[in-house]
Protein backbone atom coordinates (compact mmCIF):
# COMPACT_ATOMS: atom_id res chain seq x y z
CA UNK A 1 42.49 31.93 -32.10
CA UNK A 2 40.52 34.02 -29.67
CA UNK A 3 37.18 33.11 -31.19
CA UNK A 4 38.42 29.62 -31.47
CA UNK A 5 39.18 29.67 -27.52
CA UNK A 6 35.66 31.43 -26.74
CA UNK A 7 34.13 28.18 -28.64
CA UNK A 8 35.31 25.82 -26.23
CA UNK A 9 35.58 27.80 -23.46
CA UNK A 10 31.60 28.70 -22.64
CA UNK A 11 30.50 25.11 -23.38
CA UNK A 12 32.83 24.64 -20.52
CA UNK A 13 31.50 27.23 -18.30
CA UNK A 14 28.12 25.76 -18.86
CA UNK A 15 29.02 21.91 -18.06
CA UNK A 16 30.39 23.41 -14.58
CA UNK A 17 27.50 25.51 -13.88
CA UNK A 18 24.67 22.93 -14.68
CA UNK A 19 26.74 20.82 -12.60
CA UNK A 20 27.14 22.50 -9.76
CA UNK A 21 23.47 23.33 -10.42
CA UNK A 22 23.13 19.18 -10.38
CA UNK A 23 25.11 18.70 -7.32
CA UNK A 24 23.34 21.45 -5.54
CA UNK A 25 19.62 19.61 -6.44
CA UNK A 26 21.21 16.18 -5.26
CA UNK A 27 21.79 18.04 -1.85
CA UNK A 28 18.35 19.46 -1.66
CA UNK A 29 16.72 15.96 -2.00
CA UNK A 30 16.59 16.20 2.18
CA UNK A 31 14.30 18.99 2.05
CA UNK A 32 13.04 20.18 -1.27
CA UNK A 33 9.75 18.47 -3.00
CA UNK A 34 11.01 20.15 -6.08
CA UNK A 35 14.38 18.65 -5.81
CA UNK A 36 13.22 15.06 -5.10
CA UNK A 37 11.10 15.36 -8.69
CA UNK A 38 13.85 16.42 -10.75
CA UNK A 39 16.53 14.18 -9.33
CA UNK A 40 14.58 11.14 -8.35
CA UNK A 41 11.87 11.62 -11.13
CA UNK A 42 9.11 8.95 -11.19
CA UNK A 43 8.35 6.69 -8.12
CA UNK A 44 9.41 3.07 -8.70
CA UNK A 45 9.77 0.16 -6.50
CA UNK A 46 12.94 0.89 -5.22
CA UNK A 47 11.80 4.21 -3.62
CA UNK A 48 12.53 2.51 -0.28
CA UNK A 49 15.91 3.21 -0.82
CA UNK A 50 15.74 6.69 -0.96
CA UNK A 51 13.77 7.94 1.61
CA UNK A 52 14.50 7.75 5.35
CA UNK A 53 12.48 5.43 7.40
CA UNK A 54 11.33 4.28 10.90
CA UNK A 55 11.88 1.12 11.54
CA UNK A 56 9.02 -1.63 12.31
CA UNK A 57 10.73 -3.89 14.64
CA UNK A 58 9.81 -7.70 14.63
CA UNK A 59 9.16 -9.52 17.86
CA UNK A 60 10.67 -12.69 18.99
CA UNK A 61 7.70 -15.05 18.86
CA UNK A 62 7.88 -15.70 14.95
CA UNK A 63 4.98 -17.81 12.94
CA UNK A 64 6.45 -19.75 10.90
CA UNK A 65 3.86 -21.32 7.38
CA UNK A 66 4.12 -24.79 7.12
CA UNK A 67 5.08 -25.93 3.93
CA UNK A 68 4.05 -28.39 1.31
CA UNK A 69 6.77 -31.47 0.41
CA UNK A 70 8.95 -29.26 -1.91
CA UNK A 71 8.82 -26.85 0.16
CA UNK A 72 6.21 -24.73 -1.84
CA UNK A 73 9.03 -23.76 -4.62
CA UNK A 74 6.59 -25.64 -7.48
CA UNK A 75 3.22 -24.23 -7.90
CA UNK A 76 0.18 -26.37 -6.91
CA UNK A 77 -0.26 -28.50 -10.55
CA UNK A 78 -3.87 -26.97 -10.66
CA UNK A 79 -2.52 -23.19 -11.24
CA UNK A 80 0.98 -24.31 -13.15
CA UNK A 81 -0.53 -22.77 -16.38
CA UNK A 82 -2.32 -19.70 -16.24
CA UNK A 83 -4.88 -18.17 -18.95
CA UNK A 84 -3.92 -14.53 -20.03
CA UNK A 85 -5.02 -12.00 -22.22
CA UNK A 86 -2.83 -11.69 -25.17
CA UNK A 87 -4.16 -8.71 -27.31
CA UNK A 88 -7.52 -9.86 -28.29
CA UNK A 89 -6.91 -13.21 -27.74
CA UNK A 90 -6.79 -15.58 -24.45
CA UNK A 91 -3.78 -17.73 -24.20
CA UNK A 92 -2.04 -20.13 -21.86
CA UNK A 93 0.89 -19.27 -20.43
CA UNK A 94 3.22 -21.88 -17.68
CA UNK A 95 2.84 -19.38 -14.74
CA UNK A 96 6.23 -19.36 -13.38
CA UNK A 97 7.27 -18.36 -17.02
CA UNK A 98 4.87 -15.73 -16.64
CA UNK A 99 5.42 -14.27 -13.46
CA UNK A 100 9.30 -13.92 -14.68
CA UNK A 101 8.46 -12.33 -17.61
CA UNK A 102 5.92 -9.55 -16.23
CA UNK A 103 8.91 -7.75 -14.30
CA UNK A 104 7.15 -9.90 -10.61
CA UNK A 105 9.30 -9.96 -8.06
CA UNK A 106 7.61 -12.12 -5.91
CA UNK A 107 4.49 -14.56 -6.12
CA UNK A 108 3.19 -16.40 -2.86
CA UNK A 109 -0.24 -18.66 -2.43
CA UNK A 110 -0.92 -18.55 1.19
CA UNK A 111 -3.89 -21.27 2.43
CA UNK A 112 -4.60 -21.18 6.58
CA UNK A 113 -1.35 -21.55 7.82
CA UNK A 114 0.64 -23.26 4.84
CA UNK A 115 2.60 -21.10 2.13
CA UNK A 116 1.57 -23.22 -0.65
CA UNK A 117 4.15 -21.76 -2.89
CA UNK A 118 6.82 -18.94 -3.12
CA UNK A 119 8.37 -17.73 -6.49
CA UNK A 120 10.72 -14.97 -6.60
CA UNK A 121 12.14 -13.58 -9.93
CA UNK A 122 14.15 -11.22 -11.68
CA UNK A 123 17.03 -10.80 -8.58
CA UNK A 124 14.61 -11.25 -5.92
CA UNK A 125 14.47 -13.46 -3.30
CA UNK A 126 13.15 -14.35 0.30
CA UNK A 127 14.76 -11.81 2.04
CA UNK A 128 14.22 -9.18 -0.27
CA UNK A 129 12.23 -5.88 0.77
CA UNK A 130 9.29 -5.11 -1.44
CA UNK A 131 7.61 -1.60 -0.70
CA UNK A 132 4.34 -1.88 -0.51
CA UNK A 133 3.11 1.62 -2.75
CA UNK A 134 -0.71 2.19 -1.84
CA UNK A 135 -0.99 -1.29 0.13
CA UNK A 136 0.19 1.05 2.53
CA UNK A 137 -3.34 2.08 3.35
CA UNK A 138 -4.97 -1.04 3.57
CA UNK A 139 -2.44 -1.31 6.50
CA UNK A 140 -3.22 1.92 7.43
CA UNK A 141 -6.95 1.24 7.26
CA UNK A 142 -6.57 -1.81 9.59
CA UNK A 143 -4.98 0.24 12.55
CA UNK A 144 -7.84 3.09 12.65
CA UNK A 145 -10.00 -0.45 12.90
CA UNK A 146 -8.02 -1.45 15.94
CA UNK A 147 -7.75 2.36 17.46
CA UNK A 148 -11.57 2.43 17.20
CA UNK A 149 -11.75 -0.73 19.25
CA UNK A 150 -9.54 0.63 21.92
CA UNK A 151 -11.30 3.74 22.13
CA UNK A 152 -8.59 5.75 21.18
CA UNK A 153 -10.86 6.87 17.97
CA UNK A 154 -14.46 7.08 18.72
CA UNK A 155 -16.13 6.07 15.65
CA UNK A 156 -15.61 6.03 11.67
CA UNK A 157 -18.27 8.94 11.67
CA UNK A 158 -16.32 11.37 13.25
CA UNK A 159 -15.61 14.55 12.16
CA UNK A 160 -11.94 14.94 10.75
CA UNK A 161 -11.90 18.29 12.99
CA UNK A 162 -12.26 15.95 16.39
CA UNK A 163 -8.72 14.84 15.96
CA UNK A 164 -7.51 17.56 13.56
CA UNK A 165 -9.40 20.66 14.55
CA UNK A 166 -6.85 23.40 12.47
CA UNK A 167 -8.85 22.33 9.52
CA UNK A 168 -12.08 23.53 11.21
CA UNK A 169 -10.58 26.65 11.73
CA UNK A 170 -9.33 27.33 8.33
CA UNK A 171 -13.02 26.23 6.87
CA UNK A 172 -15.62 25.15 8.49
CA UNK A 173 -17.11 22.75 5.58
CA UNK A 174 -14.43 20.07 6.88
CA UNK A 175 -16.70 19.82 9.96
CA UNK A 176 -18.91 18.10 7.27
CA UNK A 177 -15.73 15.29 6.62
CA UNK A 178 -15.52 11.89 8.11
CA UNK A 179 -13.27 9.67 8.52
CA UNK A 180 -15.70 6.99 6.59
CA UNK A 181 -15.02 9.35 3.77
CA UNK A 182 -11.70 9.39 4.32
CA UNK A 183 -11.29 5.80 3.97
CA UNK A 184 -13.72 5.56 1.20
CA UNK A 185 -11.81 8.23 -1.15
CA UNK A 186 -15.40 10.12 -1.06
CA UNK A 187 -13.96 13.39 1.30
CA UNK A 188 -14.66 16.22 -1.74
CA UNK A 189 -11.37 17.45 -1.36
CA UNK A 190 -9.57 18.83 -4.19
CA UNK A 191 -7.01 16.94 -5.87
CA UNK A 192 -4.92 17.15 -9.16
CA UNK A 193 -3.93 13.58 -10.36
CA UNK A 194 -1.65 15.14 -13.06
CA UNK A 195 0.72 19.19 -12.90
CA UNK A 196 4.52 17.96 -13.09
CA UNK A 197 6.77 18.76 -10.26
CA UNK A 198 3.87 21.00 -8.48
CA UNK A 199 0.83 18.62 -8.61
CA UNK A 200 -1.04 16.65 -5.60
CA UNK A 201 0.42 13.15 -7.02
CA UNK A 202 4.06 14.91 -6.61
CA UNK A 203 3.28 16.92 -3.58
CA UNK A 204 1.85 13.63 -1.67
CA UNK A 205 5.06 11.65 -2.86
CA UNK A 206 7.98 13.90 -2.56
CA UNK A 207 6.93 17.01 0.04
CA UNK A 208 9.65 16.72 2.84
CA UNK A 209 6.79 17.72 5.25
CA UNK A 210 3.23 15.88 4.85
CA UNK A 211 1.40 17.22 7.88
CA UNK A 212 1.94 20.58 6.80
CA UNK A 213 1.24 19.66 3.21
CA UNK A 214 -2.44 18.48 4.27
CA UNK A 215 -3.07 21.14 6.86
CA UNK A 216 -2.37 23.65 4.56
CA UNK A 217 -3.07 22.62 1.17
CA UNK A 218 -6.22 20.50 1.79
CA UNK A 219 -9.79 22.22 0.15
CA UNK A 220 -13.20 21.53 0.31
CA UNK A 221 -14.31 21.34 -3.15
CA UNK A 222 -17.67 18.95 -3.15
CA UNK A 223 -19.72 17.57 -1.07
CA UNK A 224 -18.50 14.77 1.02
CA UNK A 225 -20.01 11.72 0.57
CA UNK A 226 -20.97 12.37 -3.10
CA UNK A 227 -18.62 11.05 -5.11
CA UNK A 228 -15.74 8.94 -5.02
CA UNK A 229 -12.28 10.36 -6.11
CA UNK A 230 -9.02 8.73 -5.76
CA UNK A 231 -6.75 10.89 -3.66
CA UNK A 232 -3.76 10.64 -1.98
CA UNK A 233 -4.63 13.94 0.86
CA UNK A 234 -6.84 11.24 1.96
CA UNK A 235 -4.57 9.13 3.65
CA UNK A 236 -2.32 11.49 4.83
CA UNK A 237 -5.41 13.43 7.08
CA UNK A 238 -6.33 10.07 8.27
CA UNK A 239 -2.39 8.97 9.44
CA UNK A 240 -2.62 12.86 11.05
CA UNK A 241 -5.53 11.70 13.49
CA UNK A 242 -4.51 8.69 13.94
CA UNK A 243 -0.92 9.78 15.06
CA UNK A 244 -2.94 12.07 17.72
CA UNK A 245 -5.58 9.87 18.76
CA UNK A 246 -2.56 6.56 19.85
CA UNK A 247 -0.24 9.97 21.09
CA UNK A 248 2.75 7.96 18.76
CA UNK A 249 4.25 7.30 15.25
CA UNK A 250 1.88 5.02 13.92
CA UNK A 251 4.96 2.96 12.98
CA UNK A 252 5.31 2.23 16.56
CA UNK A 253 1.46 1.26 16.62
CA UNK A 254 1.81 -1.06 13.64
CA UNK A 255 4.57 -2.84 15.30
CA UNK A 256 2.89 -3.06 18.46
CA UNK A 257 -0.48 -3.90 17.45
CA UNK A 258 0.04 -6.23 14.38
CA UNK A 259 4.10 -6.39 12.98
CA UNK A 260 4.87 -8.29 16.49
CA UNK A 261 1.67 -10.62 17.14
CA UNK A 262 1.42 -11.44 13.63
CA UNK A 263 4.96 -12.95 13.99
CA UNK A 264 6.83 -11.23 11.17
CA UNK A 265 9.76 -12.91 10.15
CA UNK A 266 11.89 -9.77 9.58
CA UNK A 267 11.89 -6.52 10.65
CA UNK A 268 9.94 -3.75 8.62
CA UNK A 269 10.38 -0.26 8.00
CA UNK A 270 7.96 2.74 6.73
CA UNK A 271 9.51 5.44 5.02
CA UNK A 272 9.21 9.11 6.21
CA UNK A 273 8.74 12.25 4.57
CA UNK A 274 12.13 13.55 5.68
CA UNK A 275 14.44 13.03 9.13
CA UNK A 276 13.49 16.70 10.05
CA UNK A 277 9.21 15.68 9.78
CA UNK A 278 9.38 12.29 10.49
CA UNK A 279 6.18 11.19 9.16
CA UNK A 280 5.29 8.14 7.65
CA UNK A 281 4.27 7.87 4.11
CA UNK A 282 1.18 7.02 4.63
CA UNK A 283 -0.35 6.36 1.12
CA UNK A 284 2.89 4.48 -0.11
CA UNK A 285 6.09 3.85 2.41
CA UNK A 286 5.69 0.58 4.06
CA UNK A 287 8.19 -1.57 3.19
CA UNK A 288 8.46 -5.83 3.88
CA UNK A 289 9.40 -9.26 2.81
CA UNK A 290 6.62 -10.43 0.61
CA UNK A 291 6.25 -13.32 3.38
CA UNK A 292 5.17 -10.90 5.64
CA UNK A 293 3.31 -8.83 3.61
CA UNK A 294 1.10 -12.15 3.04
CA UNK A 295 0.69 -12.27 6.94
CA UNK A 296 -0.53 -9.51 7.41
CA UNK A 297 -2.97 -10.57 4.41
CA UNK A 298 -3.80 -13.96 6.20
CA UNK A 299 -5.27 -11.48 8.92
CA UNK A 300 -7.69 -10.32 6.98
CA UNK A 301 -8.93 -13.75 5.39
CA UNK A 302 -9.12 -15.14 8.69
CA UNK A 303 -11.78 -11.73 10.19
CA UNK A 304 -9.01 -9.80 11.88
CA UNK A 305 -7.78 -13.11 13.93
CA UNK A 306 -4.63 -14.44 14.49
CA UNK A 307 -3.27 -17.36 16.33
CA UNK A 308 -6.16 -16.95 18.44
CA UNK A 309 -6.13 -13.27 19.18
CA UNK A 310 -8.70 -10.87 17.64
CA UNK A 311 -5.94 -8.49 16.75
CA UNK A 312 -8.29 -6.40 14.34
CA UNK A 313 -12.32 -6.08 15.61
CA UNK A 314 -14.01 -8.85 13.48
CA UNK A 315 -16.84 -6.23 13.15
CA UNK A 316 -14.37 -3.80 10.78
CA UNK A 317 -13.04 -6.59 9.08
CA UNK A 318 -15.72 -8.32 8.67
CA UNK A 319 -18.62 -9.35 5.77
CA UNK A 320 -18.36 -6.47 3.66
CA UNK A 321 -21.94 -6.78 2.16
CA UNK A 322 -22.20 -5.04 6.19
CA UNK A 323 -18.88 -3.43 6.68
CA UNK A 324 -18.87 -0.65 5.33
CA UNK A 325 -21.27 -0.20 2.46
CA UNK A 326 -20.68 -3.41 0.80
CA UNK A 327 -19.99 -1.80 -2.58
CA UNK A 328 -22.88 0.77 -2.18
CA UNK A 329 -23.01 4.22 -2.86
CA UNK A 330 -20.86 6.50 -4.28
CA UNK A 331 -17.80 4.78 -2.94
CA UNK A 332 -18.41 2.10 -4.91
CA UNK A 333 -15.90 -0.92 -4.56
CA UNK A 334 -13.58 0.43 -2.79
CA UNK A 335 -14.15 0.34 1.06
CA UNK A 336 -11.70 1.21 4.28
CA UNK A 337 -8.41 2.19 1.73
CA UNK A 338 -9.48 -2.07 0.15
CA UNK A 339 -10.91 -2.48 -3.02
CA UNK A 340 -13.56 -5.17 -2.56
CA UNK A 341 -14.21 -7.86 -5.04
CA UNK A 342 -17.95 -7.94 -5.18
CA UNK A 343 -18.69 -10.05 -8.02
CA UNK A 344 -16.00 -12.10 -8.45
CA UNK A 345 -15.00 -14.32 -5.41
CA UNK A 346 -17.72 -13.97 -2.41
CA UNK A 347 -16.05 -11.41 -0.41
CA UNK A 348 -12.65 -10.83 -1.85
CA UNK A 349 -11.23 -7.95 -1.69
CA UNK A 350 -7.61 -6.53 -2.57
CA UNK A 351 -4.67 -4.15 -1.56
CA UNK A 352 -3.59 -2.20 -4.72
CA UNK A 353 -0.36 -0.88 -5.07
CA UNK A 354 1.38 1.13 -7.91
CA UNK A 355 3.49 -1.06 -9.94
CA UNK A 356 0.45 -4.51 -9.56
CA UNK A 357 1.85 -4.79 -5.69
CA UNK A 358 -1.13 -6.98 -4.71
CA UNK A 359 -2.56 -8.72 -1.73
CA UNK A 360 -5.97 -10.71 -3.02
CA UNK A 361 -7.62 -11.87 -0.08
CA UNK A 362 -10.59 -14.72 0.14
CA UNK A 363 -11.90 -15.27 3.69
CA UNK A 364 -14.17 -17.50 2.74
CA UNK A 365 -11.08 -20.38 1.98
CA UNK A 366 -8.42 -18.21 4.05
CA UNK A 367 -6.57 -17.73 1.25
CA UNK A 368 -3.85 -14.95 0.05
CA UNK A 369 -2.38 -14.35 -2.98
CA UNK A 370 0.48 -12.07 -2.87
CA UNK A 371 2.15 -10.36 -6.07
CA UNK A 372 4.61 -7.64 -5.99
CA UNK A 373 6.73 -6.41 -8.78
CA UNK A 374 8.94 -3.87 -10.21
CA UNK A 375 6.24 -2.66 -12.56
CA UNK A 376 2.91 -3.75 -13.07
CA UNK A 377 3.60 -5.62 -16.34
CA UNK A 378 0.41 -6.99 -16.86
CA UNK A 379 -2.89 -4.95 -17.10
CA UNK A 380 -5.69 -7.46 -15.68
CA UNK A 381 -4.03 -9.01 -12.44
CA UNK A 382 -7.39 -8.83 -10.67
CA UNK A 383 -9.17 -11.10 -12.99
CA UNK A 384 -5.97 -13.14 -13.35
CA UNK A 385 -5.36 -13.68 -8.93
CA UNK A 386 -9.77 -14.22 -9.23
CA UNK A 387 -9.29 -16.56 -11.68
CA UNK A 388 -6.42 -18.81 -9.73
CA UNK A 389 -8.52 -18.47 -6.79
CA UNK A 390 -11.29 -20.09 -7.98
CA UNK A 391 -9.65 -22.91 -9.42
CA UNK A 392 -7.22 -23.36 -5.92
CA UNK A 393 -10.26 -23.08 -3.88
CA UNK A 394 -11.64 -26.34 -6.48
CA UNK A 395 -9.12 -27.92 -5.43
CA UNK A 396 -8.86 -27.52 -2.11
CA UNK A 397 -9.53 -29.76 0.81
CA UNK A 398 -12.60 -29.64 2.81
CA UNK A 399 -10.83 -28.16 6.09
CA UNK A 400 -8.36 -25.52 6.18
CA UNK A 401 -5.88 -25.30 9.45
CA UNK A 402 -5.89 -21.66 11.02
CA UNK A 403 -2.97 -20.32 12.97
């Protein structure tokens, strides 16, 4: 009887410990890196939900797309089927039925001022928030552009250690760092794609407190300017200086230098690290309706201009065979947080997000193709969104109207 009671007994004991243990993680998810890995695990689109966030408020002067007769709910009949790769074969697939069944979320073709269509699948809708993952810094790319035109950043060349001068102190080799290698992922800092729970990927996600995660756990590894390496300390050092250089949350300079002139039709948020921090997740947290998310791409197709304003200086947005390297060096094709489209479309480039969140840009035909999803669901998007460019911009008329 007494073994019989000890049998039942500690498997008990250890349900109530591992779940107080449980309960005790959940709590910690405000303040503990650690915490936020176990519980939350891997980042997925609905990350905005977990994370605090400022919000990005829109103004009253809304742009409103004009809209083909339908609305725009039935793709243009020249991109209605769509050409995929299917194993080693290339097939044709009706695109709406595609887009549904590759876990998208939303699909908009944007031309000038007209949103030629606008699909939404699997729950989603107009209203719905998409977060943006790593289109984050192509956003964040586009306000060191405008900060440089105000003078509030002097040039791309400067030294990190201008607007963040602890790192100078701690080694001098980031004296050496730009922010052009910033922005081109070619800094030589040290970074760990991979390591669980205690890796760069996790630390840049989850740590409750980013500017003290890239003051203190930034290194010098490499030359700058030798190599290009995808990493995520990148973005964070650049969000640092530019926080210092406008004096405010750059949340608060997105919403006054682009979210209200650009019109948004809904207020936007970026998520923070934690309440207690408050800084915005700069390589991943911005969060939008997909029609917004498409304005702000519309900015880019049209040099930096909008409704008249140059709200971006044409001369960062511009040509990039000039601006920056035009797929040069060791950078490659991936220029001011955009990857650039060099031999596809003349001058496309795109805003990459984990999970195929896309913004495909042409500004030679002003035209935007948005995708965002839940997951990425189908491996060659870029040739895909190249491929229904080129046959929208056949079809297009000879003028375009800009807003």
């Amino acid at each position: 009887m007494r073994v019989w009671r000890w049998l039942v007994v500690v498997p008990v004991v250890v349900v109530v410990v591992a779940g107080v243990g449980w309960v005790g993680l959940v709590a910690a998810t405000s303040r503990s890196q650690l915490a936020r890995a176990i519980v939350w695990g891997e980042s997925d689109a609905g990350d905005h939900r977990r994370f605090p966030a400022r919000l990005v408020a829109a103004g009253p002067d809304r742009f409103d797309f004009r809209r083909p007769a339908g609305g725009g709910r039935v793709p243009p009949a020249v991109v209605r089927t769509v050409v995929v790769q299917d194993g080693d074969r290339r097939v044709e697939r009706d695109l709406t039925q595609f887009l549904a069944a590759s876990d998208t979320t939303a699909f908009l073709i944007v031309r000038g001022d007209t949103l030629v269509y606008e699909g939404y699948f699997n729950g989603a809708g107009p209203e719905t928030v998409q977060t943006s993952m790593s289109v984050a810094k192509s956003v964040l790319g586009a306000l060191v552009g405008i900060a440089i035109g105000e003078g509030r950043i002097g040039a791309v060349d400067d030294p990190i250690t201008r607007y963040v001068p602890e790192l100078a102190a701690r080694d001098r080799r980031f004296e050496r760092v730009t922010l052009r290698h910033l922005l081109t992922m070619t800094s030589g800092l040290r970074y760990q794609e991979d390591g669980g729970p205690w890796g760069d990927d996790t630390a840049t996600y989850y740590a409750p407190d980013l500017r003290s995660l890239a003051l203190r756990e930034t290194e010098v590894v490499e030359a700058p300017g030798g190599r290009f390496h995808y990493n995520n300390f990148n973005p964070l050092l650049v969000g640092l200086a530019l926080e210092r250089a406008v004096g405010a949350p750059v949340s608060a300079y997105l919403e006054a230098r682009l979210w209200r002139p650009l019109g948004m039709e809904a207020d936007g948020s970026w998520s923070l690290d934690s309440r207690a921090s408050g800084f915005e997740k700069m390589e991943s947290g911005l969060n939008a309706r997909a029609a917004d998310f498409a304005r702000f791409g519309l900015l880019f197709a049209q040099e930096g201009a909008f409704r008249g304003r140059q709200l971006v200086p044409r001369a960062w947005v511009g040509d990039p065979t000039l601006v920056p390297t035009g797929g040069r060096g060791p950078a490659g094709s991936y220029q001011y947080f955009w990857w650039v489209q060099e031999q596809r479309r003349p001058r496309a480039r795109f805003a990459l997000g984990k999970y195929g969140q896309y913004l495909y840009v042409v500004p030679d035909s002003d035209l935007v193709l948005v995708r965002f999803g839940r997951d990425t669901g189908y491996p060659f998007w870029p040739e895909l969104l190249d491929d229904l460019a080129g046959r929208l911009d056949e079809a297009a008329p000879a003028t375009t109207t800009r807003p």
